[in-house]
Each structure stands twice: as structure tokens, then as C-alpha cells.
PDB file of N, CA and C in Angstrom:
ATOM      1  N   UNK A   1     -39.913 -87.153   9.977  1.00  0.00           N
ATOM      2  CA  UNK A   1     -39.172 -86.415  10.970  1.00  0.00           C
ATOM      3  C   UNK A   1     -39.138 -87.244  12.266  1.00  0.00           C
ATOM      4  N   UNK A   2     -38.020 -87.086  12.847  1.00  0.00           N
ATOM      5  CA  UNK A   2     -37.711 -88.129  13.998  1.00  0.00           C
ATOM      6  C   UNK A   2     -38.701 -87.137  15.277  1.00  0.00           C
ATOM      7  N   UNK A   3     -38.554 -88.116  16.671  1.00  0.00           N
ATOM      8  CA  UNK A   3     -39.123 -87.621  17.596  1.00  0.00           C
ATOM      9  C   UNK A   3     -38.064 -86.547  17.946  1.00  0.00           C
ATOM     10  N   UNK A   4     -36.984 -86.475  17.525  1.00  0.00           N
ATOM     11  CA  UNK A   4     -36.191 -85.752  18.403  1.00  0.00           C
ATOM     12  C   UNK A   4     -36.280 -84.533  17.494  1.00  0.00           C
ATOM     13  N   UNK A   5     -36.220 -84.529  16.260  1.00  0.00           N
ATOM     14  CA  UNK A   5     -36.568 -83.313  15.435  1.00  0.00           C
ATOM     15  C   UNK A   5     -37.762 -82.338  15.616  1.00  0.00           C
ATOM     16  N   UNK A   6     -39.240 -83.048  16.187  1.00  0.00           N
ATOM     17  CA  UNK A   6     -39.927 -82.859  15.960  1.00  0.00           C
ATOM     18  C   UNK A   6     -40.020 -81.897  17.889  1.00  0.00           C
ATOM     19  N   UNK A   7     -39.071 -82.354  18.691  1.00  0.00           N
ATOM     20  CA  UNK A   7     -39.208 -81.795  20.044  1.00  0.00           C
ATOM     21  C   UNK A   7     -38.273 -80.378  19.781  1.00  0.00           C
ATOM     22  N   UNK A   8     -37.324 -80.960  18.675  1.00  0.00           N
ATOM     23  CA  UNK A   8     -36.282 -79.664  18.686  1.00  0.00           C
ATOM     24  C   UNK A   8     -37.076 -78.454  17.789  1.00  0.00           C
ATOM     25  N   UNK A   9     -37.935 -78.878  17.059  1.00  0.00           N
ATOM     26  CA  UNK A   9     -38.548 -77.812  16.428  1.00  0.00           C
ATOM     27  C   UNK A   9     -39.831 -76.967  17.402  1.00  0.00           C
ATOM     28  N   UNK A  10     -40.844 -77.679  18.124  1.00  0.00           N
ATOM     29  CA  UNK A  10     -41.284 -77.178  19.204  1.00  0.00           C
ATOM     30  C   UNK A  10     -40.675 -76.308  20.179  1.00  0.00           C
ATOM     31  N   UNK A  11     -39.502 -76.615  20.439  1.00  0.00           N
ATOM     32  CA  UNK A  11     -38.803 -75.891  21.731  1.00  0.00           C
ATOM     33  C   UNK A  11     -38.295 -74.865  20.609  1.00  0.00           C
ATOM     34  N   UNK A  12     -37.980 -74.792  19.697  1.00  0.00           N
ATOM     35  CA  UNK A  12     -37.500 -73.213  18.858  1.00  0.00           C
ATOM     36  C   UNK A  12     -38.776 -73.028  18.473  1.00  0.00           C
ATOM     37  N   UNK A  13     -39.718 -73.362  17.972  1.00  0.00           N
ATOM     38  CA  UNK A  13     -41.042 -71.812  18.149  1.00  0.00           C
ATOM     39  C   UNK A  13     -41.695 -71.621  19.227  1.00  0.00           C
ATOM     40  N   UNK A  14     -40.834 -71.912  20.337  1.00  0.00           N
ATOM     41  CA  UNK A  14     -41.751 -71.705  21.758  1.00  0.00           C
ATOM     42  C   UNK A  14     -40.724 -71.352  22.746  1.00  0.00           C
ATOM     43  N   UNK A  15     -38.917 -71.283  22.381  1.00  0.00           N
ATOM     44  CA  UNK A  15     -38.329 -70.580  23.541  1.00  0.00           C
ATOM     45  C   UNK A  15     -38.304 -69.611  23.830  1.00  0.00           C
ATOM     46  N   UNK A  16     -38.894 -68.037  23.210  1.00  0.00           N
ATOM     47  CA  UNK A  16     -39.745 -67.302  23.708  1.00  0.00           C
ATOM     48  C   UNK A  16     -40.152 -66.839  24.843  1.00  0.00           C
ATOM     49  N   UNK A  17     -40.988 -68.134  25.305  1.00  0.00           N
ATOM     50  CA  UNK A  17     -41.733 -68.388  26.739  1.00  0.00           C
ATOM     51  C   UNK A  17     -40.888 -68.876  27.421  1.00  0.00           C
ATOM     52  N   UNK A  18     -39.978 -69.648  27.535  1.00  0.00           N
ATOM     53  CA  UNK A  18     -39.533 -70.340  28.352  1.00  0.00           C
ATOM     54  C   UNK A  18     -38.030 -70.211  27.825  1.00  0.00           C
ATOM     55  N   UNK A  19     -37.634 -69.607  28.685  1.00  0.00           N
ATOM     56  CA  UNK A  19     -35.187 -69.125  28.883  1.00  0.00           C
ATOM     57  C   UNK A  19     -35.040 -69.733  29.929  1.00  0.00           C
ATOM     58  N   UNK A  20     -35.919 -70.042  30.571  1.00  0.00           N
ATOM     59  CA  UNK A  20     -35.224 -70.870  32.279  1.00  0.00           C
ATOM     60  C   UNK A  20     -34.906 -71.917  32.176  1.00  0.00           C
ATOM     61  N   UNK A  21     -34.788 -72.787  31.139  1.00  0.00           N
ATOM     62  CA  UNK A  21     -35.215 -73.933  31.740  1.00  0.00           C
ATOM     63  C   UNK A  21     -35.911 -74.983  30.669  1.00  0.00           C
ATOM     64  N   UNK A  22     -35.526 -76.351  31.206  1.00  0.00           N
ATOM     65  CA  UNK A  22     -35.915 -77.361  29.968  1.00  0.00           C
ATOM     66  C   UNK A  22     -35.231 -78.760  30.997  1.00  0.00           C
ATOM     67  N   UNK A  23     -36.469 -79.485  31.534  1.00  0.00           N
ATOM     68  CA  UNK A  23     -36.446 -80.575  32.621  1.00  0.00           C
ATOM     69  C   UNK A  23     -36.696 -82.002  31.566  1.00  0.00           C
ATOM     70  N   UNK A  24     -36.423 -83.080  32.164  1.00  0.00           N
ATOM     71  CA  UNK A  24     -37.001 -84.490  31.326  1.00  0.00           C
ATOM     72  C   UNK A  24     -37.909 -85.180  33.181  1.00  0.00           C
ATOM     73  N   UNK A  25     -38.118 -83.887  33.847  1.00  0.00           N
ATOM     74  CA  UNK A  25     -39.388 -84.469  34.668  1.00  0.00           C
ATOM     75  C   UNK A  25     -40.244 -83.641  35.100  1.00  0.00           C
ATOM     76  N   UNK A  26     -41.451 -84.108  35.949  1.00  0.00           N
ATOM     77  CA  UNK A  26     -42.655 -83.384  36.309  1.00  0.00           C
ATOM     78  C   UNK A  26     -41.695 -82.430  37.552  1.00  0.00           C
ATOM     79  N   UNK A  27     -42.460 -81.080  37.807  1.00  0.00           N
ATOM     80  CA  UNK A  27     -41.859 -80.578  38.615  1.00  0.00           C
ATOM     81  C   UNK A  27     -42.872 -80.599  39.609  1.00  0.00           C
ATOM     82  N   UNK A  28     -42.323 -80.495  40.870  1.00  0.00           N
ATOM     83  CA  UNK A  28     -42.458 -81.016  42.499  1.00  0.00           C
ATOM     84  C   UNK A  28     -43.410 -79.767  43.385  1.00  0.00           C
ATOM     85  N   UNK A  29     -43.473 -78.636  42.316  1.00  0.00           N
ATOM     86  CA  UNK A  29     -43.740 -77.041  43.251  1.00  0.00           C
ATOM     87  C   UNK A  29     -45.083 -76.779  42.817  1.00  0.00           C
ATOM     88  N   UNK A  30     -45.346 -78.172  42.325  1.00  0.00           N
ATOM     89  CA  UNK A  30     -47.268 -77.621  41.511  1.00  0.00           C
ATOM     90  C   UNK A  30     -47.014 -76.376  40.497  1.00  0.00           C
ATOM     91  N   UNK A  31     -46.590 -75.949  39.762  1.00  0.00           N
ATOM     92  CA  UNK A  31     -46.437 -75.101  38.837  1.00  0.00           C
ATOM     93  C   UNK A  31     -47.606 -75.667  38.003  1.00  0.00           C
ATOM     94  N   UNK A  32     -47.941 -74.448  37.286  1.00  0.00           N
ATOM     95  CA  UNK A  32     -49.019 -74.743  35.883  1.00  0.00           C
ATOM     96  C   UNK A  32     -48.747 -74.740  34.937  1.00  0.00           C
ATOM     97  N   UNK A  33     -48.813 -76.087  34.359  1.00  0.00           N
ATOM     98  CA  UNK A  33     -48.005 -75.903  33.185  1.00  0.00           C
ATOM     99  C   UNK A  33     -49.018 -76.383  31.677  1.00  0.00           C
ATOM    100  N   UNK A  34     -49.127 -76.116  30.678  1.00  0.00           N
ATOM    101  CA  UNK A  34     -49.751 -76.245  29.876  1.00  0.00           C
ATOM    102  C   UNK A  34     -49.094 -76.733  28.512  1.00  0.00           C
ATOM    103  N   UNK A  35     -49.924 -78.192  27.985  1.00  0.00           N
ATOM    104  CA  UNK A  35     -48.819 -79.148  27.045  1.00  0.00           C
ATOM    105  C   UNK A  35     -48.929 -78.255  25.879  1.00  0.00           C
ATOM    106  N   UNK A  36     -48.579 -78.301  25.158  1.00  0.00           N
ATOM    107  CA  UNK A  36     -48.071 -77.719  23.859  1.00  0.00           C
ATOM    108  C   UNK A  36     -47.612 -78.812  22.965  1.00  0.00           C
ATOM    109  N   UNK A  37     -47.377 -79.884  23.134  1.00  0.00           N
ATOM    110  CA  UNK A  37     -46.931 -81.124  22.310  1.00  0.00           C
ATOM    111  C   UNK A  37     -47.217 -82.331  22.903  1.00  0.00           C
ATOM    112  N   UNK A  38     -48.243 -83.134  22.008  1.00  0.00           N
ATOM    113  CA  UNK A  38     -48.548 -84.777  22.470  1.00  0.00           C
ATOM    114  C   UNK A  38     -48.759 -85.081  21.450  1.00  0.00           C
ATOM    115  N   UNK A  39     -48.159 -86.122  21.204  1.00  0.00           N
ATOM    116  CA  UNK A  39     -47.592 -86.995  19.802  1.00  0.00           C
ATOM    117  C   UNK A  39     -46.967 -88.141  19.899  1.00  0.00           C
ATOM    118  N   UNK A  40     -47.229 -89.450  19.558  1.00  0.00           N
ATOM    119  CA  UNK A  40     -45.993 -90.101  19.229  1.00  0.00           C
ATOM    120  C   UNK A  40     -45.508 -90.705  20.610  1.00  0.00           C
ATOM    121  N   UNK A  41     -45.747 -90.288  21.511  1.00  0.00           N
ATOM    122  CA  UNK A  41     -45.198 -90.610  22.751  1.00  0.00           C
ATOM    123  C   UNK A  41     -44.742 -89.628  23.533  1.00  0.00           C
ATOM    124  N   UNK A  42     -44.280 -88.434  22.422  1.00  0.00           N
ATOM    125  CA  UNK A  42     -43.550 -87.233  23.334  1.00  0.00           C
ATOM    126  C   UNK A  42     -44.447 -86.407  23.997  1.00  0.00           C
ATOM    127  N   UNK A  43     -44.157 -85.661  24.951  1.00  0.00           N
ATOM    128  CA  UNK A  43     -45.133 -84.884  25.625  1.00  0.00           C
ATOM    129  C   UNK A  43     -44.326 -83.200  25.733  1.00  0.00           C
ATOM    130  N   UNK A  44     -44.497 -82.289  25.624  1.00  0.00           N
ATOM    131  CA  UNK A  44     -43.771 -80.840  26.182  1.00  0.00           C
ATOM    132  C   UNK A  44     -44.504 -80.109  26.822  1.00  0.00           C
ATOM    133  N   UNK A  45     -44.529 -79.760  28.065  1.00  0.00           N
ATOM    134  CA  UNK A  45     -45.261 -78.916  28.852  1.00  0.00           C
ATOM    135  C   UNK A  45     -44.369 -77.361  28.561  1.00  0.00           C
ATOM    136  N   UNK A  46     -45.447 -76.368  28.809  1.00  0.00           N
ATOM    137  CA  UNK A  46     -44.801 -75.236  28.781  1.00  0.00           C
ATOM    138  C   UNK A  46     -45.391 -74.561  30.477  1.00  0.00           C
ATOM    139  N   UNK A  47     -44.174 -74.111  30.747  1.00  0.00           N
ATOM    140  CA  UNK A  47     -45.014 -73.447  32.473  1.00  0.00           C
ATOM    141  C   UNK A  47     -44.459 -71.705  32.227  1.00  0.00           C
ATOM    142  N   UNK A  48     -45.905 -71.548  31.562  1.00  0.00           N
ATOM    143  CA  UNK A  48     -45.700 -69.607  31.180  1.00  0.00           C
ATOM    144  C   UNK A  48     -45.143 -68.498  32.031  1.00  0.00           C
ATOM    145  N   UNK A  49     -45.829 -69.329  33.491  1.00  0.00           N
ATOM    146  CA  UNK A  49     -45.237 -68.175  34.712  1.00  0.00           C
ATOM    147  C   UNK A  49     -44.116 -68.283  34.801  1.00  0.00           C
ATOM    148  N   UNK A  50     -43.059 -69.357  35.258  1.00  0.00           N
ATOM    149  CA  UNK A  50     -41.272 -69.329  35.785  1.00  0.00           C
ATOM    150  C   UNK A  50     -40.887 -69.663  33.950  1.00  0.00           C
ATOM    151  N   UNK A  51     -41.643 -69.898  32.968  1.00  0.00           N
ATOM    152  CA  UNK A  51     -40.313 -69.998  31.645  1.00  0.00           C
ATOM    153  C   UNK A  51     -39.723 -70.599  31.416  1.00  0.00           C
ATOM    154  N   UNK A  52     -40.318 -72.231  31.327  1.00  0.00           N
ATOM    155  CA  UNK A  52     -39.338 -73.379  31.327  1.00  0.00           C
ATOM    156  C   UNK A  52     -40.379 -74.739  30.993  1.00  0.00           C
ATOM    157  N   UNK A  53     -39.338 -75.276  29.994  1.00  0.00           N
ATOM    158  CA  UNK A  53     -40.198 -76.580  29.462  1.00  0.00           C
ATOM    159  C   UNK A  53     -40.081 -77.562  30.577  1.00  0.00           C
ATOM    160  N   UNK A  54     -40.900 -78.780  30.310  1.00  0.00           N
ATOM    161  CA  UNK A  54     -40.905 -80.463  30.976  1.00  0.00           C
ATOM    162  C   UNK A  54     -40.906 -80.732  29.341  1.00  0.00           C
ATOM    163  N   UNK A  55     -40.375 -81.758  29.206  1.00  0.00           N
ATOM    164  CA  UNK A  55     -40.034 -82.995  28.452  1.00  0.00           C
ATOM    165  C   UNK A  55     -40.215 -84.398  28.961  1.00  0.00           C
ATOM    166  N   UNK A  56     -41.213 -84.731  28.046  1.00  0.00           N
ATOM    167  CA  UNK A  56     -41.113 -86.577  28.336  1.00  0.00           C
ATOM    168  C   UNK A  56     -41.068 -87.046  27.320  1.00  0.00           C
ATOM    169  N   UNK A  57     -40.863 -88.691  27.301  1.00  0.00           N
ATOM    170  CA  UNK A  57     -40.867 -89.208  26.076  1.00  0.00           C
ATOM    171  C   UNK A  57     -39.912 -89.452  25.591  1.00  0.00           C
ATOM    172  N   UNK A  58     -38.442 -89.139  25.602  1.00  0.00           N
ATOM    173  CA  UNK A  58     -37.407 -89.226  25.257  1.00  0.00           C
ATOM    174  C   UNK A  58     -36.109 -89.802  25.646  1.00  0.00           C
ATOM    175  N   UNK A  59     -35.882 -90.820  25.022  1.00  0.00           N
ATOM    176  CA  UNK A  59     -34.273 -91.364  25.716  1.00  0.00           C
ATOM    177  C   UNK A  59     -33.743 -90.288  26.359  1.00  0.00           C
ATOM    178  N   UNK A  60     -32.402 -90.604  27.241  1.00  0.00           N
ATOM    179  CA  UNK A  60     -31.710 -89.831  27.870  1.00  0.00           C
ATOM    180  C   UNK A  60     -31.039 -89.385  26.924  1.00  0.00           C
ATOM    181  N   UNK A  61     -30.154 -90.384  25.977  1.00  0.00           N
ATOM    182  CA  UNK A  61     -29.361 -89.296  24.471  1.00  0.00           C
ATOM    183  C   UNK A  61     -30.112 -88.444  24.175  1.00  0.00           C
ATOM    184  N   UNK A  62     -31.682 -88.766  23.620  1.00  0.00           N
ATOM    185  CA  UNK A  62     -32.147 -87.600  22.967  1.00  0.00           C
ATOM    186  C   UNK A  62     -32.534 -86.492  24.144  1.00  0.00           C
ATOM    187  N   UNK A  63     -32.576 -86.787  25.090  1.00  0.00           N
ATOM    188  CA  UNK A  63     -32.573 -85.691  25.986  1.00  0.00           C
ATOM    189  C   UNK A  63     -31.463 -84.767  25.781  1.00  0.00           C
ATOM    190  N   UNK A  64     -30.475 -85.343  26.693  1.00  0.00           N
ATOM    191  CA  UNK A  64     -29.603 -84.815  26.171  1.00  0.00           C
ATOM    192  C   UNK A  64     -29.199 -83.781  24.795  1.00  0.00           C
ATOM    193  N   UNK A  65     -29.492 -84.302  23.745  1.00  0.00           N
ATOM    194  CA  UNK A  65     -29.427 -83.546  22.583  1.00  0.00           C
ATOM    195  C   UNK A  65     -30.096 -82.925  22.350  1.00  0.00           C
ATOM    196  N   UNK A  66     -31.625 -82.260  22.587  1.00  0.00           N
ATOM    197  CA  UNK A  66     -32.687 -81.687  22.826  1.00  0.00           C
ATOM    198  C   UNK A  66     -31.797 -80.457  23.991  1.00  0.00           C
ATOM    199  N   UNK A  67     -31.423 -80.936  25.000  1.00  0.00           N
ATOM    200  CA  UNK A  67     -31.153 -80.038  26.019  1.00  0.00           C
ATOM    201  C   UNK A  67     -29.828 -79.097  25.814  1.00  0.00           C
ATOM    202  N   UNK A  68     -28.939 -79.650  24.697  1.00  0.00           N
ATOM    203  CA  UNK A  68     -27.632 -79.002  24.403  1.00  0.00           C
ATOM    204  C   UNK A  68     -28.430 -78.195  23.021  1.00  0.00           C
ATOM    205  N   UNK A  69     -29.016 -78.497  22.205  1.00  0.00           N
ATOM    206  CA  UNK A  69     -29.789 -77.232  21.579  1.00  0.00           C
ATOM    207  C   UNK A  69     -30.597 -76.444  22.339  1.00  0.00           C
ATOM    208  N   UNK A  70     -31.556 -76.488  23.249  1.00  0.00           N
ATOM    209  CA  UNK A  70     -31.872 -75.864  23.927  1.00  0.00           C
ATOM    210  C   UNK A  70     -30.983 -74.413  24.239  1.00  0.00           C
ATOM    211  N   UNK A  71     -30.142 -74.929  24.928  1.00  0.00           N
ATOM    212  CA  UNK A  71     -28.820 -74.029  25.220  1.00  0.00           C
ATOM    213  C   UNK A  71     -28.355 -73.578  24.117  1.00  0.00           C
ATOM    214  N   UNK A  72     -27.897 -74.174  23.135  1.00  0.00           N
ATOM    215  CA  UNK A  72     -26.973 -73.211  21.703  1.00  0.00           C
ATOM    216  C   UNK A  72     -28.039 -71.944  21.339  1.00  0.00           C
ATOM    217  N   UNK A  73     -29.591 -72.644  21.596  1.00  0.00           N
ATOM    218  CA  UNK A  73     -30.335 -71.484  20.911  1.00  0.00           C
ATOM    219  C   UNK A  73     -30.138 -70.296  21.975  1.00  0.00           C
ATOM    220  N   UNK A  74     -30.153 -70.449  23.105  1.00  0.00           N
ATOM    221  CA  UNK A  74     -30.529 -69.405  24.350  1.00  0.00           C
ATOM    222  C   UNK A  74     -28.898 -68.628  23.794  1.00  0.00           C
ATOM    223  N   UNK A  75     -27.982 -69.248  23.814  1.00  0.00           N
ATOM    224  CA  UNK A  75     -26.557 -68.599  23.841  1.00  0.00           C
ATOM    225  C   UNK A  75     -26.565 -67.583  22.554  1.00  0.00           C
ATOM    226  N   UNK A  76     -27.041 -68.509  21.388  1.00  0.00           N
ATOM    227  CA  UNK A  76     -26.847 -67.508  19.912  1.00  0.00           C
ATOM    228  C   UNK A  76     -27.959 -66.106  20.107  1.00  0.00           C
ATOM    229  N   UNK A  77     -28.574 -66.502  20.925  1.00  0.00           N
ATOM    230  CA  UNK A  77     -29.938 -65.189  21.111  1.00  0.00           C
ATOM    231  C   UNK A  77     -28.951 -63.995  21.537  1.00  0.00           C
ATOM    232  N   UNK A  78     -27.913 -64.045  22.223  1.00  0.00           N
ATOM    233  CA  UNK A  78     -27.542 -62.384  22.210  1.00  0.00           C
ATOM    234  C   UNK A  78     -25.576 -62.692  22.930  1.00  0.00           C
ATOM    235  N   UNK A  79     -25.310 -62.394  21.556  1.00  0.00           N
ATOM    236  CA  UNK A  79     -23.809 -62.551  21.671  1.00  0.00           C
ATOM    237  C   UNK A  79     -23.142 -61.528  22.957  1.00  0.00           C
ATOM    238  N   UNK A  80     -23.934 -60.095  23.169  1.00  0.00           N
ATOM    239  CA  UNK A  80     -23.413 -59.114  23.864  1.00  0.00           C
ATOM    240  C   UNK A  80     -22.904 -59.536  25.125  1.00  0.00           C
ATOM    241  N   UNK A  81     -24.202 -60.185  25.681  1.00  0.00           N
ATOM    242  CA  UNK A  81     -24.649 -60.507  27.263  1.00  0.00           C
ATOM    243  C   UNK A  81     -24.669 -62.397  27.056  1.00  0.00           C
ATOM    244  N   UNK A  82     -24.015 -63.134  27.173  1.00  0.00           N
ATOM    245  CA  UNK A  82     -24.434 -64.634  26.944  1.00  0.00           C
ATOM    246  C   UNK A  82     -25.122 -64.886  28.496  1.00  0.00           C
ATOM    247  N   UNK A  83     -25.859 -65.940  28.362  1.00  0.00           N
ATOM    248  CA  UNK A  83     -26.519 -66.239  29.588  1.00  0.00           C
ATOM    249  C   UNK A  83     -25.349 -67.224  30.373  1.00  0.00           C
ATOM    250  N   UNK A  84     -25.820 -67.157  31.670  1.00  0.00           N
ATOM    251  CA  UNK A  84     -24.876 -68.270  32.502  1.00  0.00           C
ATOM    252  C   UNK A  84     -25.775 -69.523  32.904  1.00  0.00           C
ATOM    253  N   UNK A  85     -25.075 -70.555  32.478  1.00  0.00           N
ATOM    254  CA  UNK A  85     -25.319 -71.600  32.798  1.00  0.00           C
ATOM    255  C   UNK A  85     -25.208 -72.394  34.138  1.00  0.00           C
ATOM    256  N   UNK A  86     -25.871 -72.758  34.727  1.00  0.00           N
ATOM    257  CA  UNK A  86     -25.333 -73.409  36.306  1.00  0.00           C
ATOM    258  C   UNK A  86     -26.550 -75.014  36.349  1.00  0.00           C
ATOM    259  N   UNK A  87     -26.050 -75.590  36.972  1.00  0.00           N
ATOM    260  CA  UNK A  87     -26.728 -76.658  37.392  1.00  0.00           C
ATOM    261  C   UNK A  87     -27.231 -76.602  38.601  1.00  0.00           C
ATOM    262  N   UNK A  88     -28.298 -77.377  38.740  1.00  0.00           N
ATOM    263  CA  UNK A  88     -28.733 -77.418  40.330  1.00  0.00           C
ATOM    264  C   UNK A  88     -28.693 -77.796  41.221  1.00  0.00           C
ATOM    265  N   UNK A  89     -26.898 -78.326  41.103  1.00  0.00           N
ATOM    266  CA  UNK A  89     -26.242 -78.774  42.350  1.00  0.00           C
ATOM    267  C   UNK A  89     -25.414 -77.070  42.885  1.00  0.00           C
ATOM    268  N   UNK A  90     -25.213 -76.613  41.403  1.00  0.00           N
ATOM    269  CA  UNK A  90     -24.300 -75.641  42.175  1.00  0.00           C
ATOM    270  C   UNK A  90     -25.115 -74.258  42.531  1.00  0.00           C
ATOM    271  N   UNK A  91     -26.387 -74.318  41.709  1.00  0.00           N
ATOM    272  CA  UNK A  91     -27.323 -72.849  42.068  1.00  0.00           C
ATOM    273  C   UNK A  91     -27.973 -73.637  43.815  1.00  0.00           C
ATOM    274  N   UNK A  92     -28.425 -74.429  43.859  1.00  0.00           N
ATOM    275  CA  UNK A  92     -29.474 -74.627  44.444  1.00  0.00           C
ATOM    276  C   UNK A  92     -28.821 -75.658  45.938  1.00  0.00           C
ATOM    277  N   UNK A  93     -27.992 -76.247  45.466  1.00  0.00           N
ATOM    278  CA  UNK A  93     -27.014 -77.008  46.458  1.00  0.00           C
ATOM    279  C   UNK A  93     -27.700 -78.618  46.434  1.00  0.00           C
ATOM    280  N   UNK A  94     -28.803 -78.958  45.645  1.00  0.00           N
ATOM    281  CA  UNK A  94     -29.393 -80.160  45.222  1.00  0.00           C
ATOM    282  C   UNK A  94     -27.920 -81.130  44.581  1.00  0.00           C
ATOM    283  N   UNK A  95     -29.006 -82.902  44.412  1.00  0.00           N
ATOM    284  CA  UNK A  95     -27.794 -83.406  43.870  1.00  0.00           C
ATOM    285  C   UNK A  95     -28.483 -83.478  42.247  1.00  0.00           C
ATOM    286  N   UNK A  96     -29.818 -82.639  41.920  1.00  0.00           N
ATOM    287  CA  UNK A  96     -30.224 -82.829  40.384  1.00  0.00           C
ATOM    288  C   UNK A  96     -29.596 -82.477  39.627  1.00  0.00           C
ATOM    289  N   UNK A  97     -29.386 -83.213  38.040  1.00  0.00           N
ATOM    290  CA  UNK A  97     -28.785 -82.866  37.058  1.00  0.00           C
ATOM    291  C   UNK A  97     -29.408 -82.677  36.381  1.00  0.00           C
ATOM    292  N   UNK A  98     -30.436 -81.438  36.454  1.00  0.00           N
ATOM    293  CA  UNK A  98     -30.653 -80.633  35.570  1.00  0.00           C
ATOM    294  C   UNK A  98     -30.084 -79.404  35.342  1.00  0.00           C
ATOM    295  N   UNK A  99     -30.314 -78.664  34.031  1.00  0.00           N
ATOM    296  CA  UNK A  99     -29.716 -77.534  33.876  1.00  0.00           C
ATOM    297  C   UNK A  99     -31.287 -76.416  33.818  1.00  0.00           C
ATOM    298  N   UNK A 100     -30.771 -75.635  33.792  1.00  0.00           N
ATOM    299  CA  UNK A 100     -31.402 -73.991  34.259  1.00  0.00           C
ATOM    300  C   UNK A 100     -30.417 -72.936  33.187  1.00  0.00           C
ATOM    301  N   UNK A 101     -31.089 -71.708  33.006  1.00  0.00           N
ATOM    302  CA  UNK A 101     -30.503 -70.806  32.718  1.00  0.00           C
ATOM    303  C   UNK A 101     -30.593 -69.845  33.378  1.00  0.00           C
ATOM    304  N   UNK A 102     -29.584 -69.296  33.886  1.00  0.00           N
ATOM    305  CA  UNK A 102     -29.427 -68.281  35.574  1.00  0.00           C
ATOM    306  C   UNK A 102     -30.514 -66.826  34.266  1.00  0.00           C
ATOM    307  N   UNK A 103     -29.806 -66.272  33.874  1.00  0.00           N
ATOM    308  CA  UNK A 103     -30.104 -65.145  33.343  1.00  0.00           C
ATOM    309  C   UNK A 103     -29.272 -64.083  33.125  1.00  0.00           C
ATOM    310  N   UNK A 104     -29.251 -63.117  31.976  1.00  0.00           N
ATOM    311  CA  UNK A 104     -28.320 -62.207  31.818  1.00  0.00           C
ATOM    312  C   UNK A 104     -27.590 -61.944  32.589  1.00  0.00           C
ATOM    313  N   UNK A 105     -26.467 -61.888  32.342  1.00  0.00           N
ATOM    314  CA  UNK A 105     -24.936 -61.442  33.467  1.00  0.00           C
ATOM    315  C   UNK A 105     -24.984 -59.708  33.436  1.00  0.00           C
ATOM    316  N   UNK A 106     -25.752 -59.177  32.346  1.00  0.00           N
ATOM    317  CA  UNK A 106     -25.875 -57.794  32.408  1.00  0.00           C
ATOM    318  C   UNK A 106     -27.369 -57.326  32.620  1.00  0.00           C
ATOM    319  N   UNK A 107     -28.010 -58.227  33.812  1.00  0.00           N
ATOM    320  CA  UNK A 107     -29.270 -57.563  33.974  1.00  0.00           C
ATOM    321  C   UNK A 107     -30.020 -57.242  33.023  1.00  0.00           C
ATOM    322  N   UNK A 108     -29.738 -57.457  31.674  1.00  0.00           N
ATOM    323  CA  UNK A 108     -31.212 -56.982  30.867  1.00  0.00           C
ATOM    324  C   UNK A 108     -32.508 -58.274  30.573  1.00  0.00           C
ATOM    325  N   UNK A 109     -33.186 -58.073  30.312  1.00  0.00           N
ATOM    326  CA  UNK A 109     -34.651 -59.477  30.692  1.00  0.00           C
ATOM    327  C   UNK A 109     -34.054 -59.717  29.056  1.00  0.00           C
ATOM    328  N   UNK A 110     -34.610 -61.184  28.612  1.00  0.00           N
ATOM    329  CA  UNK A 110     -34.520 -61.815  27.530  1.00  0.00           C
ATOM    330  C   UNK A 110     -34.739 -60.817  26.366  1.00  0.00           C
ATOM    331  N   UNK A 111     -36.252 -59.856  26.065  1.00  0.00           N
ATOM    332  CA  UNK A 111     -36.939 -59.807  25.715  1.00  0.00           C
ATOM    333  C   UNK A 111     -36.075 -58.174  25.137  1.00  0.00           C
ATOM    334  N   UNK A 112     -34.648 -57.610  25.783  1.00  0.00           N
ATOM    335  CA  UNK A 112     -34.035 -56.773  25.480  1.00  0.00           C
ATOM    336  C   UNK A 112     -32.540 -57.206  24.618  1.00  0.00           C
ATOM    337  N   UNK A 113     -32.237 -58.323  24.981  1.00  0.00           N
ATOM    338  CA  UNK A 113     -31.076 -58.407  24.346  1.00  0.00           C
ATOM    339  C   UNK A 113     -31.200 -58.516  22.592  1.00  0.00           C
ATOM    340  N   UNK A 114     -29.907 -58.130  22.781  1.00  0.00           N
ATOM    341  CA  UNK A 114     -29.471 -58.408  20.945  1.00  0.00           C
ATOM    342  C   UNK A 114     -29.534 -59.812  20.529  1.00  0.00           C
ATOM    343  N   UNK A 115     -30.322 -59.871  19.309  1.00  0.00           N
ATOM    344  CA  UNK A 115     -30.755 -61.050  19.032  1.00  0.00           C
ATOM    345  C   UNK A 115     -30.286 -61.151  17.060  1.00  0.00           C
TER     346      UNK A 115
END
């Protein structure tokens, strides 16, 4: 199994915890985050309180491709309510290109939608 298989299978038995969010860096706000994957080179932090992976270890393609499943899984989780997507130039007014997942457009928490 490739590294990138092996990150994409981690992040589906663990998005769960984490709908916000899925970075390829350390975050800046001291958050606590706790690894869940070291292997191989790859690393996955999980940060339980805000709900959102770190990723290292990975080309930018496989980032990338890691980060667009990321998203297909969050979207197929509840056809009713899809989540909105924004970047954090346009939520936050930053010039980062990372992505975020805002959260239900119909107010219900993850943990209610149709799945």
C-alpha cells in the first residue's frame, strides 16, 4: 500500500473527529494535537478540540489528493445539508491555501446529519 493510501485510509477511520479541516502544516495557535500516524515518513496529527488533521510527509500532489478525498468524504456524509467549502483567503482574509470546512449551511453539528 502506497503512502498515500495508507494516509487516505487513516483520515476515513478518523474523520469523525476532525470535519474542519485537514492542513500539510504545523499550526501557529499551539493547539493540542495528538499523532495518530507515524510511519514511513508520514506523520497525521489529530487536534480533538477544533476537528482537524496536520499532515506531513507528503508531496504536494499527494497532498493534494489526500485533501480532495478528504472533502468527497465530508460532502458524501450528508447529501441533505452539503458542507461549504471556503478557503482562508476568503473566510479569514489570509493569503493561505488551505482549505477548511465552514460547517452545515443548515445548522445541524456533523454528528446529526444524514449519513
Amino acid at each position: 500500500m502506497s503512502r498515500l493510501e495508507i494516509a487516505k485510509k487513516v483520515i476515513k477511520e478518523n474523520i469523525k473527529d476532525a470535519e474542519f479541516g485537514i492542513f500539510p502544516n504545523r499550526n501557529i495557535a499551539n493547539d493540542i494535537m495528538m499523532n495518530i500516524y507515524a510511519k514511513d515518513g508520514v506523520y497525521i496529527d489529530i487536534c480533538y478540540d477544533y476537528k482537524y488533521f496536520e499532515v506531513f510527509g507528503l508531496t504536494g500532489k499527494e497532498f493534494n489528493e489526500l485533501k480532495d478525498y478528504y472533502i468527497e468524504l465530508l460532502f458524501n456524509k450528508c447529501e441533505e445539508c452539503p458542507y461549504a467549502l471556503l478557503d482562508c483567503e476568503t473566510y479569514y482574509g489570509t493569503t493561505q491555501k488551505q482549505y477548511f470546512v465552514a460547517g452545515c449551511k443548515k445548522n445541524k453539528s456533523p454528528e446529526n446529519c444524514k449519513r
